[in-house]
Protein backbone atom coordinates (compact mmCIF):
# COMPACT_ATOMS: atom_id res chain seq x y z
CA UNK A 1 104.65 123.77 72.81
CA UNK A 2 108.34 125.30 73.59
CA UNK A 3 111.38 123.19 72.71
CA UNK A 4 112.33 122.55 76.26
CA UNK A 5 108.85 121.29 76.35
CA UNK A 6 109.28 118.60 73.30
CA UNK A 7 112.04 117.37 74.63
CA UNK A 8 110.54 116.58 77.90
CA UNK A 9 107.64 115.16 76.41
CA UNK A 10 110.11 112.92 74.00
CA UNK A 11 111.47 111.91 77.11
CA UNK A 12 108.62 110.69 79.31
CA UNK A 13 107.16 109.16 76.34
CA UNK A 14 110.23 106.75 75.47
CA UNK A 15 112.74 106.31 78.53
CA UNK A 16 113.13 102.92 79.62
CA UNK A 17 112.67 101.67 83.02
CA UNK A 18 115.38 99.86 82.45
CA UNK A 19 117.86 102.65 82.26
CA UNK A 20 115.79 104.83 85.11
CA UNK A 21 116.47 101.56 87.17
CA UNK A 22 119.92 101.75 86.78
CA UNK A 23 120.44 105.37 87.09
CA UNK A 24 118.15 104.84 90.19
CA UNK A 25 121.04 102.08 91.31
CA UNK A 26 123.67 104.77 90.90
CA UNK A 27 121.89 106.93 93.09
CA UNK A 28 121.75 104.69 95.70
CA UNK A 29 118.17 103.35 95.13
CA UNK A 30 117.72 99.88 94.84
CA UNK A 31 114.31 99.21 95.41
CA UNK A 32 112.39 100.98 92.69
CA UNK A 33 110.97 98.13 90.84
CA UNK A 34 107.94 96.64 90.90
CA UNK A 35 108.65 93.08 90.45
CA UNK A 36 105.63 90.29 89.50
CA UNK A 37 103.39 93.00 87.58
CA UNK A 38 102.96 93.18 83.56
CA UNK A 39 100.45 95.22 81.06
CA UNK A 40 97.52 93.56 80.39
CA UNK A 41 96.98 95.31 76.68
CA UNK A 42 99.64 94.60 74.30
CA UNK A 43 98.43 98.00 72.57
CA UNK A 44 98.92 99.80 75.75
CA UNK A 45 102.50 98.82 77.56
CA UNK A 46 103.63 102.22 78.72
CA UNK A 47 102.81 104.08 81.82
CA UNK A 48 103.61 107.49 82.81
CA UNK A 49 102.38 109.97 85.38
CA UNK A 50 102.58 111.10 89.24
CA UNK A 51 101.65 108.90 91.80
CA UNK A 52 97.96 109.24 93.38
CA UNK A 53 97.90 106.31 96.05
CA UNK A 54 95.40 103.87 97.12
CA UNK A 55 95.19 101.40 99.85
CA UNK A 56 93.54 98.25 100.45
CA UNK A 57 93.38 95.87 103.65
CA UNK A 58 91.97 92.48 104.27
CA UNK A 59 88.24 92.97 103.90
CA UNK A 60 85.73 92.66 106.93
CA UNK A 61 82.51 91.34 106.01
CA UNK A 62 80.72 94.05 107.89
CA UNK A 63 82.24 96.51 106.15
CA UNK A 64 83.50 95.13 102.72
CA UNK A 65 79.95 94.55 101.36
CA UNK A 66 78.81 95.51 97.51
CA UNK A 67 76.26 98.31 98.72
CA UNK A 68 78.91 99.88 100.83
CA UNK A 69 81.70 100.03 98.41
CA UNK A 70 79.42 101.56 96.00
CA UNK A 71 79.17 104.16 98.35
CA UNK A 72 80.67 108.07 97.36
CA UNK A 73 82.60 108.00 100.93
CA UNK A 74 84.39 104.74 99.78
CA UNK A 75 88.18 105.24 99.27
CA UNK A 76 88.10 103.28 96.18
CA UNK A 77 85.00 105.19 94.86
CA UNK A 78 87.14 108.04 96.15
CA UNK A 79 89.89 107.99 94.04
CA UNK A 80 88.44 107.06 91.32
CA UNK A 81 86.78 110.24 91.11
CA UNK A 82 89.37 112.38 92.62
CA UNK A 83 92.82 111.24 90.53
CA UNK A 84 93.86 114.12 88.57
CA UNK A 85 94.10 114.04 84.75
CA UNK A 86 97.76 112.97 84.24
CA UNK A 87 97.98 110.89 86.94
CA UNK A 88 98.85 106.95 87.75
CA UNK A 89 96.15 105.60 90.20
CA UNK A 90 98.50 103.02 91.74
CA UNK A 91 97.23 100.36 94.58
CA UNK A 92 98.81 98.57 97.46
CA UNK A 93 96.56 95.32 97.78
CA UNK A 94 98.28 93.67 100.63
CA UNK A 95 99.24 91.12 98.78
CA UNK A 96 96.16 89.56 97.92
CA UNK A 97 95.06 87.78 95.45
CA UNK A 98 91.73 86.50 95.24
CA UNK A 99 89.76 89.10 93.93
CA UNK A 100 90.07 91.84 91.28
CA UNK A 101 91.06 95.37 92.30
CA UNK A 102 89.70 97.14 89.32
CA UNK A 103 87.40 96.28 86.50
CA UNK A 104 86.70 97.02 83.26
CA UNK A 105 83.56 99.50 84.53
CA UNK A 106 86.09 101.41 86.92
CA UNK A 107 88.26 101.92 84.53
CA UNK A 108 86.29 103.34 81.87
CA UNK A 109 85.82 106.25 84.03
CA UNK A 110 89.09 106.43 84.86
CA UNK A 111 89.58 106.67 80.95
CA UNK A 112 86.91 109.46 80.80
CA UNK A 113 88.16 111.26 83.51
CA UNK A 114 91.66 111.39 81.49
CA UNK A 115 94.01 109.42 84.21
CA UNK A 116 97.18 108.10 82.85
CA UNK A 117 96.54 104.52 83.82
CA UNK A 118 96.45 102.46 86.66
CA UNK A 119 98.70 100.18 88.56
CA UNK A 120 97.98 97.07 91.16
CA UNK A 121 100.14 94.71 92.67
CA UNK A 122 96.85 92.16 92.83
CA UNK A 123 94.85 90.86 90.15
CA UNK A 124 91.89 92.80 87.50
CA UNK A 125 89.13 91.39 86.79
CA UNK A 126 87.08 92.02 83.32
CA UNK A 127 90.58 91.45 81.80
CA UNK A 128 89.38 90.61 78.01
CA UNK A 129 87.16 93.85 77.97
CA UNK A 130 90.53 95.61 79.49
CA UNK A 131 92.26 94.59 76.62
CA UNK A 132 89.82 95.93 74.03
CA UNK A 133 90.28 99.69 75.83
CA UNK A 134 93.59 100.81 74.96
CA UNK A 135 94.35 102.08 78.74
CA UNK A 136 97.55 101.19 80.74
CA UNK A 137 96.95 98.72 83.17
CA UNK A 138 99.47 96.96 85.38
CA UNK A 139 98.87 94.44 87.64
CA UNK A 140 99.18 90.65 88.72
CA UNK A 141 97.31 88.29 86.88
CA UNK A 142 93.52 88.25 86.45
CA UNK A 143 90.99 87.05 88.99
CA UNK A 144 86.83 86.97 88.96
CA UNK A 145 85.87 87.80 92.16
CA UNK A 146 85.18 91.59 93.14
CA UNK A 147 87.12 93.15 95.34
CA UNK A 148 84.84 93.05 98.54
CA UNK A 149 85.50 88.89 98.18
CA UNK A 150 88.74 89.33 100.14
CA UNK A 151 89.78 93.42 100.55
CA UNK A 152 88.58 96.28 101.04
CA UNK A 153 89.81 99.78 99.95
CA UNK A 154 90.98 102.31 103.34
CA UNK A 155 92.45 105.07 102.17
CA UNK A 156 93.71 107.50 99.73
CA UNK A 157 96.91 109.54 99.12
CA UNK A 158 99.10 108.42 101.70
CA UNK A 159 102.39 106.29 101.20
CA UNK A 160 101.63 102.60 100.66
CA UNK A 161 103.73 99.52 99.98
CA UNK A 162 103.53 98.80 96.03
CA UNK A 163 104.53 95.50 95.44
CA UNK A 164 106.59 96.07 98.36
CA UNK A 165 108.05 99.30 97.11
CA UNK A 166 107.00 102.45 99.21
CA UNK A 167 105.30 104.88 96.68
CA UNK A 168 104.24 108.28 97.63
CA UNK A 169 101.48 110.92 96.49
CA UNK A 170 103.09 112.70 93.53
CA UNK A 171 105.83 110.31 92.87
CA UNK A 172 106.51 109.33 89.21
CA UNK A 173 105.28 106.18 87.92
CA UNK A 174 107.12 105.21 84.68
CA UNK A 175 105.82 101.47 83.25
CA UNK A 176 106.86 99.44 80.06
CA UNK A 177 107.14 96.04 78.85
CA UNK A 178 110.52 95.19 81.60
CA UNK A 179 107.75 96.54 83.95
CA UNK A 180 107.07 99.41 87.15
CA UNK A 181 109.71 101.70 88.35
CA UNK A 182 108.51 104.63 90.97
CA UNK A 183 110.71 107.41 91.06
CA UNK A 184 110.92 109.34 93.93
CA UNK A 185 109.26 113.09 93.24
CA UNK A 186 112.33 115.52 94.19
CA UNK A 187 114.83 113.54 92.12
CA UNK A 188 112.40 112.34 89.21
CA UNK A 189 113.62 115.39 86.27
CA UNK A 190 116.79 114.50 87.39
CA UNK A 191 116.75 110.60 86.85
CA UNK A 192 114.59 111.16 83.98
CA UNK A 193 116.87 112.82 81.77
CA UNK A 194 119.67 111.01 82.50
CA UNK A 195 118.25 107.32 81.87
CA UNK A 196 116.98 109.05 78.75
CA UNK A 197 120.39 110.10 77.79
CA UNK A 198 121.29 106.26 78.60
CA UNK A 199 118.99 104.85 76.22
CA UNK A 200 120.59 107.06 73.24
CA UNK A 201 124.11 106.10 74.20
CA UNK A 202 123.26 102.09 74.52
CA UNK A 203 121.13 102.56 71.24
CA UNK A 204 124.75 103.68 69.71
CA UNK A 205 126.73 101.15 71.41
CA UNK A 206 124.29 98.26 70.11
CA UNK A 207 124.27 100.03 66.51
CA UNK A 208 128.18 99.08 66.76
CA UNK A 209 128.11 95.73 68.39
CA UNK A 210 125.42 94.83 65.68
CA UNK A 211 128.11 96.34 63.35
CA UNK A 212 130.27 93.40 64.41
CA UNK A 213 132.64 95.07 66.66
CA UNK A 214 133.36 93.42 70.66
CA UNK A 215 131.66 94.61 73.34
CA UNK A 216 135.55 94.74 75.16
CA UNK A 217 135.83 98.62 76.05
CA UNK A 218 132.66 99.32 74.06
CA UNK A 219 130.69 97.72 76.58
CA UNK A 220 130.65 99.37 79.26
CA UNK A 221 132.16 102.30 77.18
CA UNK A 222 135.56 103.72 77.40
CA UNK A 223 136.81 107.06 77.71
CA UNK A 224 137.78 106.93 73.95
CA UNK A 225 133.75 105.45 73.29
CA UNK A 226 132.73 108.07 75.17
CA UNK A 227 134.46 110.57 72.94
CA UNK A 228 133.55 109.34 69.93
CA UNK A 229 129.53 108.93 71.18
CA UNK A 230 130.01 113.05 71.80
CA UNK A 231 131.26 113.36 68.01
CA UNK A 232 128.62 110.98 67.18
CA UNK A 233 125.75 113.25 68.39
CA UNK A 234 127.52 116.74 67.28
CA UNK A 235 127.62 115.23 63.62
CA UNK A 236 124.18 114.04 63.81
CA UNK A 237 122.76 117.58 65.02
């Protein structure tokens, strides 16, 4: 692995969503964040990876029945099988909330298959085997029920509404414990680096607020703070 490759993978496994939110805000983007949605395994709180899309609807009971949705042609069954290694299988449930979009089944294969994780704005079910698998999952509580109780998966790769945020094949999911932030694709390096840079300058400012000094002209930083955070890093190299 080059250098430049290191560093990007330092990146992408340690930038905050909170600093890619606000250098999203700065941009001009302020509706990036998936609100309402946490990890469900303590031992696996951080989410990285392009965007492969899934949508659910309302289920009809013609339709949304167990034999069908175990069926190849299902869009569920579908993506399941198609997300790339690498990538966030992330899934607009329309807001419901009855049923379970995933389980613990589904997402072993995922697992095998080498997906980055998965993300849901409605509920998992199987959550205490979840827990035991070391996998990112986010989503919105837990719930019993399969899916085909109250939705039913439609389609695959095509923009969908995230927790109300639109998300598009191949943009970049990044999750941690503040939660889900979806960058869009042609800005993502971009945003990326810079909320990484972030992190190291706040980690500096808080090593000198913890130091005892006031947060007046440190926080946000000053011109001079600024100065001294570029001396800072040279000395450190």
């Amino acid at each position: 692995m080059s250098d430049g490759q290191t560093a990007t993978k330092k990146m992408q496994d340690s930038v905050s969503t909170a600093s890619i939110s606000a250098q999203l805000v700065k941009r001009g983007f302020r509706t990036r964040s998936i609100s309402n949605i946490k990890s469900i395994s303590p031992s696996a709180n951080r989410i990285f990876g392009p965007a492969y899309t899934l949508r659910y609807i309302p289920m009809r009971e013609d339709l949304a029945t167990g034999p069908k949705m175990g069926q190849s042609s299902n869009p569920q069954r579908r993506a399941i099988e198609d997300a790339p290694m690498g990538s966030v299988l992330i899934a607009d449930t329309h807001g419901l909330e009855l049923s379970g979009s995933f389980g613990d089944i589904l997402i072993a294969r995922l697992i095998q298959r080498g997906v980055s994780g998965i993300v849901s704005d409605g509920p998992m079910r199987d959550i205490s085997e979840i827990k035991k698998m070391d996998f990112p999952v986010f989503s919105k509580g837990n719930a019993a029920p399969p899916s085909f109780t109250s939705m039913m998966a439609v389609d695959a790769q095509i923009p969908i509404g995230c927790g109300g945020v639109a998300t598009f094949p191949g943009d970049i999911i990044v999750g941690d414990e503040d939660g889900v932030v979806v960058i869009p694709k042609d800005i993502a390096e971009e945003v990326i680096a810079a909320a990484y840079e972030q992190d190291l300058l706040e980690a500096y400012i808080r090593a000198r607020v913890e130091n005892g000094e006031s947060i007046v002209g440190l926080y946000p930083p000053s011109e001079l703070v600024l100065s001294e955070y570029e001396q800072f890093k040279k000395h450190k190299s």
